[in-house]
Structure formats: structure tokens, C-alpha cells
C-alpha atoms as a PDB file:
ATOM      1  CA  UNK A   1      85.080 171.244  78.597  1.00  0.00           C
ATOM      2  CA  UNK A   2      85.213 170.508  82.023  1.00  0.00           C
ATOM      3  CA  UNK A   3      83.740 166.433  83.102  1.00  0.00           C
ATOM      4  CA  UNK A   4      81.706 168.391  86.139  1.00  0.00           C
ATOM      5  CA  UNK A   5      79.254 170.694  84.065  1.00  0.00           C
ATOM      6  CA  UNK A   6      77.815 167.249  82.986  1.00  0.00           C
ATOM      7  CA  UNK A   7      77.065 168.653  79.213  1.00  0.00           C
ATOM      8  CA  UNK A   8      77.238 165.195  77.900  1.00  0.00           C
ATOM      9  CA  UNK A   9      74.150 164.151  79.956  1.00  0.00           C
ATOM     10  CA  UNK A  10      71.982 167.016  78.422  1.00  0.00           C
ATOM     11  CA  UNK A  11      69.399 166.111  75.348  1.00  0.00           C
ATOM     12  CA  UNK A  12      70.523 169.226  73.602  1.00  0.00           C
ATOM     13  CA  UNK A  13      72.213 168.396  69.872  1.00  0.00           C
ATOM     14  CA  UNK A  14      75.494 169.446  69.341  1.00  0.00           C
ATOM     15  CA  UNK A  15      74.917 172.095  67.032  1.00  0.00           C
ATOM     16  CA  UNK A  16      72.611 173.468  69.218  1.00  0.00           C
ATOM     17  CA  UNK A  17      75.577 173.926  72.159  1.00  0.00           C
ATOM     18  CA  UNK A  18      77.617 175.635  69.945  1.00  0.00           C
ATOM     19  CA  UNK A  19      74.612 178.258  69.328  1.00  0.00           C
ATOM     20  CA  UNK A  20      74.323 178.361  72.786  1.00  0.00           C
ATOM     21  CA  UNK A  21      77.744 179.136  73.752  1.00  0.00           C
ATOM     22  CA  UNK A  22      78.021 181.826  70.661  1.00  0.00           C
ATOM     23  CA  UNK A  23      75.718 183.507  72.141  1.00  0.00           C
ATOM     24  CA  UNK A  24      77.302 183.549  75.315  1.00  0.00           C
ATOM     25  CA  UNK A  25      80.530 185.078  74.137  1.00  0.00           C
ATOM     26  CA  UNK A  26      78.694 187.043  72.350  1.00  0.00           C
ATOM     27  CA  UNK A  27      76.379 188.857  75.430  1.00  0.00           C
ATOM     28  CA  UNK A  28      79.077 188.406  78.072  1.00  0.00           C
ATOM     29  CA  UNK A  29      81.852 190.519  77.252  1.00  0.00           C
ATOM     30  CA  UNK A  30      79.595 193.118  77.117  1.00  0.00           C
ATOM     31  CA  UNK A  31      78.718 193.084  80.695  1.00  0.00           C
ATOM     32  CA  UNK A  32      81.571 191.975  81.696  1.00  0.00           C
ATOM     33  CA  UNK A  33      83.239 195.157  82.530  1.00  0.00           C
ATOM     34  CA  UNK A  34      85.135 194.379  85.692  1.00  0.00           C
ATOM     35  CA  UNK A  35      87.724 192.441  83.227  1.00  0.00           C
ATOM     36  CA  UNK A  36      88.599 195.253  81.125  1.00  0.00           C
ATOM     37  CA  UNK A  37      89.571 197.748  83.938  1.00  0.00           C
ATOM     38  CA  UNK A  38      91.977 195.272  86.276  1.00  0.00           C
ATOM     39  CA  UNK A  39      94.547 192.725  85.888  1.00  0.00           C
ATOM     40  CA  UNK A  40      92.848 189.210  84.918  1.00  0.00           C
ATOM     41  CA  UNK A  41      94.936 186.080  85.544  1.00  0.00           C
ATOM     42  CA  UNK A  42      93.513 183.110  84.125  1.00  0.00           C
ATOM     43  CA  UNK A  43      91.676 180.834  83.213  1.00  0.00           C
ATOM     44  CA  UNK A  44      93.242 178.198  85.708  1.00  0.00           C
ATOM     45  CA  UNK A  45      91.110 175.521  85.554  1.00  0.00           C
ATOM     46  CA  UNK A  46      88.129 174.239  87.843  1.00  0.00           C
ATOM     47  CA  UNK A  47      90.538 172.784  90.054  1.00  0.00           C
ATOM     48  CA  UNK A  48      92.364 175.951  91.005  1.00  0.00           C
ATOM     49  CA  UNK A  49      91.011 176.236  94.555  1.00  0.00           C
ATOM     50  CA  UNK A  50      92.797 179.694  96.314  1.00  0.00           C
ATOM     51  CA  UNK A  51      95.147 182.509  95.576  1.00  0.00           C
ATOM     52  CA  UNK A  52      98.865 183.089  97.268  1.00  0.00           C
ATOM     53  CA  UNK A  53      98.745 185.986  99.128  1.00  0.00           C
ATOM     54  CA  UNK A  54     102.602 185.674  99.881  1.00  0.00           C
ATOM     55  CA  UNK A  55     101.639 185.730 103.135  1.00  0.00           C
ATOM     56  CA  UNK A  56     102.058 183.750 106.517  1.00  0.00           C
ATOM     57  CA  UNK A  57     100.129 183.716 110.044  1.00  0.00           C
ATOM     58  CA  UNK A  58     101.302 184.489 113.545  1.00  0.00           C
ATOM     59  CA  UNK A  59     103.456 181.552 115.098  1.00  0.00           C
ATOM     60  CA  UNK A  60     101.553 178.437 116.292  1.00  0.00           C
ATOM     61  CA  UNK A  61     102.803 175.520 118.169  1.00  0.00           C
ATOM     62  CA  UNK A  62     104.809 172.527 116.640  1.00  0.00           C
ATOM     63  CA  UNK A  63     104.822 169.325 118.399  1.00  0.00           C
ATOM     64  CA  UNK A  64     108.712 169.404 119.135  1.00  0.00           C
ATOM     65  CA  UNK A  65     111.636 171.704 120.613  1.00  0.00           C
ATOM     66  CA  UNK A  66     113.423 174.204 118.613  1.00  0.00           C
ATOM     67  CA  UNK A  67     110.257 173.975 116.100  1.00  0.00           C
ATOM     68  CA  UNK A  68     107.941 176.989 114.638  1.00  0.00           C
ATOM     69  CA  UNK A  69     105.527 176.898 112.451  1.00  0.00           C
ATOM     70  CA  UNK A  70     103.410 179.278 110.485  1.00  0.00           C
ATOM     71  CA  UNK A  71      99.848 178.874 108.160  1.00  0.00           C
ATOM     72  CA  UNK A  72     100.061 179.813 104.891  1.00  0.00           C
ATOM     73  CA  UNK A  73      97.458 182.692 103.857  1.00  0.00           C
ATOM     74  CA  UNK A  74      95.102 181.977 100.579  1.00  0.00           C
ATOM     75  CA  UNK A  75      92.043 184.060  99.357  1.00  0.00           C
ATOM     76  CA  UNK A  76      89.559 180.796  98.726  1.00  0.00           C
ATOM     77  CA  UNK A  77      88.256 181.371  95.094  1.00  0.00           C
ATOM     78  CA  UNK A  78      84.195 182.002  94.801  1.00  0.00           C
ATOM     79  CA  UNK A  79      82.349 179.777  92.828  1.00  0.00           C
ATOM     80  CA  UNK A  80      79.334 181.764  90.983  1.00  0.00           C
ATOM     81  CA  UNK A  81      76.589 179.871  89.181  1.00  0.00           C
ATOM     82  CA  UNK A  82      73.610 181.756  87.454  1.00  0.00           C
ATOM     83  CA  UNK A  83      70.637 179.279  86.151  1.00  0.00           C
ATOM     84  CA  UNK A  84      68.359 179.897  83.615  1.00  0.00           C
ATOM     85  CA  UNK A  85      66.030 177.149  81.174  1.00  0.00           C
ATOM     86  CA  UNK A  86      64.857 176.872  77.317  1.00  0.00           C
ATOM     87  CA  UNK A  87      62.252 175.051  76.060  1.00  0.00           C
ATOM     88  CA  UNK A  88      63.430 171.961  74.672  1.00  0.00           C
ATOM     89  CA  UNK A  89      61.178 173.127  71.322  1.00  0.00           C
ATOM     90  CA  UNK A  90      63.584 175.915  71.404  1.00  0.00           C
ATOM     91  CA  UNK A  91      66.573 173.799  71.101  1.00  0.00           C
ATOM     92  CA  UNK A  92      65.216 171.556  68.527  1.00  0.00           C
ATOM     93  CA  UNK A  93      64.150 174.493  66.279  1.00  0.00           C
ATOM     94  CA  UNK A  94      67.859 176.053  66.912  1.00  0.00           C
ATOM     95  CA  UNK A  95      68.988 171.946  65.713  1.00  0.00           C
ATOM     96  CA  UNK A  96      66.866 172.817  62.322  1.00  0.00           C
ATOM     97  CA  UNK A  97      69.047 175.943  61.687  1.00  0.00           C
ATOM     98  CA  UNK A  98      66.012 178.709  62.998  1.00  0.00           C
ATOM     99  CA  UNK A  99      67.562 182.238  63.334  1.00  0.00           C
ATOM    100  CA  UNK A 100      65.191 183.348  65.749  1.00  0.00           C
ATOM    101  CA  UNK A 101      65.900 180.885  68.674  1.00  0.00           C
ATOM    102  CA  UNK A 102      64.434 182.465  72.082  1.00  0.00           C
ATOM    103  CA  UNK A 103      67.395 182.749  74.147  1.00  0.00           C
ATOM    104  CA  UNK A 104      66.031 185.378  76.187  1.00  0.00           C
ATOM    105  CA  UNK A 105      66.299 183.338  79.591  1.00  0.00           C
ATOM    106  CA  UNK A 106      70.312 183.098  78.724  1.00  0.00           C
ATOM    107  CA  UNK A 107      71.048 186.802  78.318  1.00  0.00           C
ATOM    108  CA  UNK A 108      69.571 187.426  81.257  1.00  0.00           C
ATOM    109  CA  UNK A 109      71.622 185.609  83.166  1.00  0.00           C
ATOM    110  CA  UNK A 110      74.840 186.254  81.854  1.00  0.00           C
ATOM    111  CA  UNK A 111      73.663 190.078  82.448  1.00  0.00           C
ATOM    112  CA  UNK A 112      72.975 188.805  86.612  1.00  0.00           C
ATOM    113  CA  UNK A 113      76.240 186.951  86.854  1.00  0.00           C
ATOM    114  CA  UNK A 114      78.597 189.429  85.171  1.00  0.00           C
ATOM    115  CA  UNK A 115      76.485 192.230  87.379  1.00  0.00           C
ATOM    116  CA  UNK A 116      77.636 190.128  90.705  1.00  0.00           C
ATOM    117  CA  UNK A 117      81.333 189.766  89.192  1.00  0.00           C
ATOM    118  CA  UNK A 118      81.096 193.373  88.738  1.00  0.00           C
ATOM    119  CA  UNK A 119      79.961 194.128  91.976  1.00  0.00           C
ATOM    120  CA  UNK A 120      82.629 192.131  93.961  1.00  0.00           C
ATOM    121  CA  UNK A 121      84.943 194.083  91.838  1.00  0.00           C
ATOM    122  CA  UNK A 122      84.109 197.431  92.668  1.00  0.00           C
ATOM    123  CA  UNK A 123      81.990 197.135  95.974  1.00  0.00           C
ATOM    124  CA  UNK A 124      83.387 194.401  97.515  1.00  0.00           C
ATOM    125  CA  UNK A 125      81.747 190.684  99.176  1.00  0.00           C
ATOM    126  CA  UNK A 126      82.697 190.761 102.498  1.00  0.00           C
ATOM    127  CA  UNK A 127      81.195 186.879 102.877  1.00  0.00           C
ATOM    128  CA  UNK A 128      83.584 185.720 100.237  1.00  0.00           C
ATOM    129  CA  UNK A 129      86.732 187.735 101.748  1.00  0.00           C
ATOM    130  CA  UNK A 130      86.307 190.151  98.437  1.00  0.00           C
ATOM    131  CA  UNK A 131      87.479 193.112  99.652  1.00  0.00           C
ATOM    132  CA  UNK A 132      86.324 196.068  96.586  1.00  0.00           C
ATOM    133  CA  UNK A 133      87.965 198.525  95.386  1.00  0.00           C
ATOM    134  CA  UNK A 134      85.254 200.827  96.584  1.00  0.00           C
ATOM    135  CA  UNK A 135      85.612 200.230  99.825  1.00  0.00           C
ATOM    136  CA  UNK A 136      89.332 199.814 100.092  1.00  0.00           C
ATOM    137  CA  UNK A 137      90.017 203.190  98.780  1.00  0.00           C
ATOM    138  CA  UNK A 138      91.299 205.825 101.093  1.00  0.00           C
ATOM    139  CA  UNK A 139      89.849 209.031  98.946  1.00  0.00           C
ATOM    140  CA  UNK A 140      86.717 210.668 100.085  1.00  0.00           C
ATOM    141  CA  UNK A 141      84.400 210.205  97.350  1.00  0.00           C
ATOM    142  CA  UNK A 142      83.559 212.722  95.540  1.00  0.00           C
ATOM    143  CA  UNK A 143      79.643 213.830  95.167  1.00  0.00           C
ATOM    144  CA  UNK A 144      77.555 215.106  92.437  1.00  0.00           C
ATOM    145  CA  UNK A 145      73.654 216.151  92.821  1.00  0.00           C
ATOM    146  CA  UNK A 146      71.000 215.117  90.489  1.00  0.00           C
ATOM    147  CA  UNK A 147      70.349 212.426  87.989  1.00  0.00           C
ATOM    148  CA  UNK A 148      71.960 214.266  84.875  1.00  0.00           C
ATOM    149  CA  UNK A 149      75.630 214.576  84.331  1.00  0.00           C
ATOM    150  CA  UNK A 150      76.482 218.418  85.712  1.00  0.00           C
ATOM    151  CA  UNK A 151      79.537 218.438  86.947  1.00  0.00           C
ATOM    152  CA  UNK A 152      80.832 214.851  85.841  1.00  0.00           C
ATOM    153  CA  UNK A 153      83.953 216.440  83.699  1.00  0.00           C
ATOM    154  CA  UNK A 154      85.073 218.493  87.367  1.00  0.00           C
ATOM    155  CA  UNK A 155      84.858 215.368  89.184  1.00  0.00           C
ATOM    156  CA  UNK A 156      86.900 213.442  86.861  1.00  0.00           C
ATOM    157  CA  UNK A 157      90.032 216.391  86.822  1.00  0.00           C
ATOM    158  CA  UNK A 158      89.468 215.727  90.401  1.00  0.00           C
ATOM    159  CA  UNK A 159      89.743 212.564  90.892  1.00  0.00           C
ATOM    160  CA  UNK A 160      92.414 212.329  88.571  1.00  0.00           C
ATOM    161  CA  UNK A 161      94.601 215.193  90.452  1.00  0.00           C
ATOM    162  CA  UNK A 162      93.959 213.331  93.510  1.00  0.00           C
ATOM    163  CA  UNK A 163      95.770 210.217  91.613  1.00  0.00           C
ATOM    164  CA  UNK A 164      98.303 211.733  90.722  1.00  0.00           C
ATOM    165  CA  UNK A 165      99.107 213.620  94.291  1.00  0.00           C
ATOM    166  CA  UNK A 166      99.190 209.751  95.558  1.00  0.00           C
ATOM    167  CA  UNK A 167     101.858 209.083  93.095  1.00  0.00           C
ATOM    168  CA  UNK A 168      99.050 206.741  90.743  1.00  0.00           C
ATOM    169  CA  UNK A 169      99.659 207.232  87.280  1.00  0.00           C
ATOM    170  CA  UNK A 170      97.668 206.984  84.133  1.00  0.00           C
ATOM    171  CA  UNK A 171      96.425 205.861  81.910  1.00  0.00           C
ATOM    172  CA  UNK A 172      92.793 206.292  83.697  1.00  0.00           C
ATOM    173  CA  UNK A 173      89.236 205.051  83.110  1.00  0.00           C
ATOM    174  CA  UNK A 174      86.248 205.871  84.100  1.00  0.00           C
ATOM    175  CA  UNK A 175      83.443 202.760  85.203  1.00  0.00           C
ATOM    176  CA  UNK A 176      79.748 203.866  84.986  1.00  0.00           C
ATOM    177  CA  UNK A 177      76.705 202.355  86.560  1.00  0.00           C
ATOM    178  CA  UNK A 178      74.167 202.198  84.393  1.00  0.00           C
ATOM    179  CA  UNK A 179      72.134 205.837  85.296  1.00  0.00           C
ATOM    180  CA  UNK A 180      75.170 207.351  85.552  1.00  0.00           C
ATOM    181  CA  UNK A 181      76.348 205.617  81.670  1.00  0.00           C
ATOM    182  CA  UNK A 182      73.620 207.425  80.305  1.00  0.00           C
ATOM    183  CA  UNK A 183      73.748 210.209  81.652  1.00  0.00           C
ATOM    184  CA  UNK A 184      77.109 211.088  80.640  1.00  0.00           C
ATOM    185  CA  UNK A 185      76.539 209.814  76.874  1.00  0.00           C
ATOM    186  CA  UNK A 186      73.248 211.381  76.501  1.00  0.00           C
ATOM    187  CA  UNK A 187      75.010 214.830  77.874  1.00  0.00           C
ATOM    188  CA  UNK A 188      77.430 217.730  75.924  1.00  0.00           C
ATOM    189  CA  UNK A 189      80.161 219.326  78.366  1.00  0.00           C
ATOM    190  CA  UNK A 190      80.030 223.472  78.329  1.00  0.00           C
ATOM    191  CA  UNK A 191      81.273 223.990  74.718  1.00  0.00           C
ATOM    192  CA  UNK A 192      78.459 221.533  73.495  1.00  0.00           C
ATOM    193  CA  UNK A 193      81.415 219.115  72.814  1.00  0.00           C
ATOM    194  CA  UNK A 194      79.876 215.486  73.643  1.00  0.00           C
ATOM    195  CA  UNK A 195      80.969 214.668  77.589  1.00  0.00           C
ATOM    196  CA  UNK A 196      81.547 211.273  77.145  1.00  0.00           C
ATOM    197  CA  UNK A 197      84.483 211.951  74.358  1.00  0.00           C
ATOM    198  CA  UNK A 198      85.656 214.978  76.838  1.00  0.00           C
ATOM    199  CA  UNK A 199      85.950 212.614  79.630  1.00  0.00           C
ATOM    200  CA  UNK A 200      87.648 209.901  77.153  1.00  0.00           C
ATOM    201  CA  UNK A 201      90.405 212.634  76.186  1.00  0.00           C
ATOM    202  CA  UNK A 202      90.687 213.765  80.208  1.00  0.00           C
ATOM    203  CA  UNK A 203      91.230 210.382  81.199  1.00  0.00           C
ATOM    204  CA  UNK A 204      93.419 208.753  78.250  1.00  0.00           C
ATOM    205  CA  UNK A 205      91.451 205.482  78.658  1.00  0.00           C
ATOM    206  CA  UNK A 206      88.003 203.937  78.233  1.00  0.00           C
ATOM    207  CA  UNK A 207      84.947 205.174  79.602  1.00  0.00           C
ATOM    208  CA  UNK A 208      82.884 201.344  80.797  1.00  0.00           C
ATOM    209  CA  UNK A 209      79.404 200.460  80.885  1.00  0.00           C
ATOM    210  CA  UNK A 210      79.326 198.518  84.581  1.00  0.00           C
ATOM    211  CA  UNK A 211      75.899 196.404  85.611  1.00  0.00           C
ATOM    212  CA  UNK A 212      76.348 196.134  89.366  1.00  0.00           C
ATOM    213  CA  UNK A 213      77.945 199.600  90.009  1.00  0.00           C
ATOM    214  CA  UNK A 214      76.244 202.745  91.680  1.00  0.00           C
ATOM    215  CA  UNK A 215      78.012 206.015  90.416  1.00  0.00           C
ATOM    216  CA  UNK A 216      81.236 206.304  88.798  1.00  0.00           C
ATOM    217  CA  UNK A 217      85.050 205.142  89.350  1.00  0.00           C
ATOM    218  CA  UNK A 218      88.077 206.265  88.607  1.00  0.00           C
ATOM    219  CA  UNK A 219      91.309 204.495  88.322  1.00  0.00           C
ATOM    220  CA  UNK A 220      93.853 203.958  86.974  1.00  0.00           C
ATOM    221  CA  UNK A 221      95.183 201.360  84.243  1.00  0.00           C
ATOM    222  CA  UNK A 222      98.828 201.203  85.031  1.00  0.00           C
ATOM    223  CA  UNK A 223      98.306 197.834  86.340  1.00  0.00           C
ATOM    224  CA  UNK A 224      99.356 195.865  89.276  1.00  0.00           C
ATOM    225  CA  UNK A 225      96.534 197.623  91.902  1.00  0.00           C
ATOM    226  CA  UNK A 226      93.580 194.892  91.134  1.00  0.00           C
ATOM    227  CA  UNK A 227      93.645 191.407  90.253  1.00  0.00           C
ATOM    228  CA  UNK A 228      90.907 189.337  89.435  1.00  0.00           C
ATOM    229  CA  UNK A 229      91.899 185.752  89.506  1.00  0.00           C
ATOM    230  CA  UNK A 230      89.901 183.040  87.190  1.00  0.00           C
ATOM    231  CA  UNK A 231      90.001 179.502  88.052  1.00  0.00           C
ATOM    232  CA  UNK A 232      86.629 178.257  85.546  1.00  0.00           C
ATOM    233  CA  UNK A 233      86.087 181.180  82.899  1.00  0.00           C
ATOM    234  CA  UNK A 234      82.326 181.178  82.610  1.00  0.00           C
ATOM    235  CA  UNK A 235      81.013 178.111  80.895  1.00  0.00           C
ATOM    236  CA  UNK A 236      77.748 176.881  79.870  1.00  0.00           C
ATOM    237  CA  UNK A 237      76.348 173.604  81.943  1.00  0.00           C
ATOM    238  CA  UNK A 238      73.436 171.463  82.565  1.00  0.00           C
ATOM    239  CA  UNK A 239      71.362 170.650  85.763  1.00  0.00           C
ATOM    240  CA  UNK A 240      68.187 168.737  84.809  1.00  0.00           C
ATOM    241  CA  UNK A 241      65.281 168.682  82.099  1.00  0.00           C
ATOM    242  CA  UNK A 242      61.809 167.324  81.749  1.00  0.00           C
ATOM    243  CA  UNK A 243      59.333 166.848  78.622  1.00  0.00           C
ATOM    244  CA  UNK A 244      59.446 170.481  78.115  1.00  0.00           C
ATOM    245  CA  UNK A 245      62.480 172.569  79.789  1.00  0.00           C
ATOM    246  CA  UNK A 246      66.344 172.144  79.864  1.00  0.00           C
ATOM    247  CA  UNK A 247      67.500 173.342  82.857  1.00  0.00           C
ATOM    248  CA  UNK A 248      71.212 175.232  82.656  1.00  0.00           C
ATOM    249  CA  UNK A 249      73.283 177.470  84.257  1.00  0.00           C
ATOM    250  CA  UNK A 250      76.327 179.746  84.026  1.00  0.00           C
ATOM    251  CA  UNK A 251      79.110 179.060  86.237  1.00  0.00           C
ATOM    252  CA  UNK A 252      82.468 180.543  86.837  1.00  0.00           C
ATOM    253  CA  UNK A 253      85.193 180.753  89.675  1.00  0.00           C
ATOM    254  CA  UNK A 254      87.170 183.909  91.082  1.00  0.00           C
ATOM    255  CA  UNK A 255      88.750 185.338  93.542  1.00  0.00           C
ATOM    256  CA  UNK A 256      89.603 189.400  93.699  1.00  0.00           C
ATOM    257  CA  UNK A 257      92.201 191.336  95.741  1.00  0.00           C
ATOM    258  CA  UNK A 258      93.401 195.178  95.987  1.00  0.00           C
ATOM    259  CA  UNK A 259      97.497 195.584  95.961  1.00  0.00           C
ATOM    260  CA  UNK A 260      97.181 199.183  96.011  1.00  0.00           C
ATOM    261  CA  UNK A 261      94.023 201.226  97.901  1.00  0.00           C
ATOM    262  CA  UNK A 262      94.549 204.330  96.844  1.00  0.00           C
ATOM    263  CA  UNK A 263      94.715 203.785  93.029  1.00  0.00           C
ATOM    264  CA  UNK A 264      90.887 204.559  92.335  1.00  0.00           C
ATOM    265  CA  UNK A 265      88.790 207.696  93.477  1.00  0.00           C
ATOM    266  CA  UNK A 266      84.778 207.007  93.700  1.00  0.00           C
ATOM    267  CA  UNK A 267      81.979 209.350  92.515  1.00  0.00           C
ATOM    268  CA  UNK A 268      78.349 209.088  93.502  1.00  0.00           C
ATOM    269  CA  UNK A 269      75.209 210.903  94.330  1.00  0.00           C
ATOM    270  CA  UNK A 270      75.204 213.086  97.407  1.00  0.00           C
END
């Protein structure tokens, strides 16, 4: 564990970190949805600072004759930190081997962070260079009316034959925001088949659960379009505590970039 997250200087017993961080891989993947629908590289460390973008800029002077020069272009990595506190009677009860430790306060913050991950994913963070995949897409999205799920097995054939006309192959998936998650699994398509195992068989890939998404996505999983970039994987540390409170906080570090535009299709509400 990395020096800077200053664990060591926290009054929390041993055992209880390891309940704490248990918990997080247990609630973070979950949210986490981002991950399972582009290329992840990583973890590379705290240290890891920028990504190559193979890349150079325009010409600028050199202090001699006969001499060019040229900048080296890097997407600066985002550092992300979500804080949250337990009672220190918590933490002491979880030290005694309770079951029922309150850990509310950390679920709820690995929910935020992995929604803002999520988010730079597919929407983009224009003041961290994040360019989404949202955004970056050249399709005209395609729009459904209403808050149920009418229509959500046509816009899926579409999106997908508008893949495939752009030369994007399959396999697909589908990424939900929340409403539009339930929606879908609470819904049967014309046939009273359920629409969420249509869809699954339409697309030949997973249908995701995405916290920080508006409205649907397709894409496609052939890889190589999106990369999300990990210098620190999310990790547990501590900021401060009194008589009463331990104050911690997730942190991570990432960078995101789009190789190919046109590999994803958006759906939302009209």
C-alpha cells in the first residue's frame, strides 16, 4: 500500500482495515461499470503521472541553427478522491468481530466516485481533457419517449446496424443509467419474452448497470476504441480523526481517451 494514503497514522486496528477494504471490493465493482465495457490498462502505480498519446506539437524554436524541436503530447492523469467518516465505536466493535459494522458512509462513496469515473467515461470532463465517448461519437442519437422501455429493443437493432454500416463490429453491450436499467428489466418485449434477455441475445454482450449515465449506450466490445488508463486503483486512506470520527477517503487516478468515435451509438429521452 502506497506510503502517501498515510494508513499507518490512522487508530484503526488492523483487522478492522481489512473489513474495511472487503467491503470495498466488495461494493465497488458493482458500480464500477465503466471498467467492464472499455479497455483498462493498469494499475500503474501512484507515480504514473500522464498517458502517451504518440503524439508531437507544431515546431518551436531551438536555441541553435539547423535545430527543430517538437513537445511531446500526454493526457495528465486525474486524481479522484471521495471522503467519507466512521465512528471510531464503529471500528472498535468491527476489532471485536461485530457483523453488523455501520459502513453506510463507505458505500456511499464508492457509489459517488465510481458514478464520476463513470461519467468521464461516457459523458466526458472537459476540465480534465476527458473527452467521452458520448460526446465524441459522430451518430445522431437515437430518441425514445417516456419513462418505460417502448421501443428500447428497435433502438438497439438500430444502433447496432448503424455499427456495423461504420465497419464496428461486435460483440456489443448495452450501458444503462439507472431509470433506464429498470426500465428495461422490469419490462417484457412484444412476445412477453423478458427485454432485458432479448436485448442480451441482440447484442451478444452484457447489458450494465451505469451510476453517472443518462439513457443508454451502445458499443461495441471488440476492443481498442476506449481506454481507461489506471495509475492508483482505488484504495482506502486516511485524512484525520478526533475522539469520535475517523476521517477517510477513496482515492484513485485515471486518465480516459477515445481511439475510435464512431464505435458507440447513444440513446436517450427525446
Amino acid at each position: 500500500m502506497s506510503d502517501h494514503l498515510l494508513r499507518h497514522l490512522a487508530p484503526i486496528p488492523s483487522d478492522a482495515w481489512r473489513l474495511l477494504d472487503e467491503e470495498a471490493k466488495e461494493r465497488l465493482p458493482v458500480a464500477l461499470a465503466a471498467r467492464k465495457l472499455v479497455d483498462f490498462e493498469g494499475p500503474k502505480g501512484w507515480e504514473h503521472s500522464a498517458t502517451n498519446l504518440g503524439r508531437v506539437t507544431a515546431v518551436v524554436a531551438a536555441p541553435a541553427e539547423n535545430v527543430i524541436a517538437r513537445n511531446r503530447r500526454v493526457l495528465p492523469l486525474t486524481e479522484l478522491r471521495a471522503a467519507f467518516a466512521l465512528t471510531r465505536e464503529e471500528l472498535v466493535d468491527a476489532s471485536r468481530g461485530a457483523d453488523d459494522v455501520d459502513l453506510g458512509p463507505l458505500d456511499e462513496a464508492a457509489v459517488q466516485i465510481a458514478s464520476v469515473e463513470n461519467s468521464a467515461v461516457f459523458n466526458g470532463w472537459p476540465e480534465a481533457g476527458i473527452a467521452g465517448i458520448v460526446p465524441s461519437s459522430p451518430h445522431a442519437p437515437l430518441l425514445h419517449d417516456g419513462d418505460d422501455a417502448a421501443g428500447y429493443d428497435d433502438h438497439v437493432a438500430s444502433a447496432i446496424a448503424t455499427l456495423k454500416h461504420a465497419g464496428i463490429d461486435g460483440p456489443y453491450a448495452l450501458a444503462l443509467g439507472p431509470a433506464d436499467w429498470t426500465a428495461v428489466v422490469e419490462s417484457n418485449d412484444a412476445g412477453g419474452y423478458p427485454l432485458v434477455r432479448h436485448l442480451g441475445d441482440v447484442l451478444g454482450g452484457p447489458i450494465e448497470w451505469v451510476p453517472g449515465l443518462e439513457g443508454g449506450v451502445v458499443l461495441s466490445l471488440r476492443g481498442g476504441d476506449y481506454v481507461l488508463e489506471v495509475g492508483e486503483d482505488l484504495s482506502i486512506g486516511y485524512a484525520a480523526h478526533d475522539a469520535e470520527t475517523v476521517s477517510l477517503y477513496f482515492e484513485e487516478s485515471f486518465s480516459f481517451r477515445v481511439n475510435t468515435p464512431e464505435a458507440a451509438v447513444s440513446i436517450r429521452m427525446a
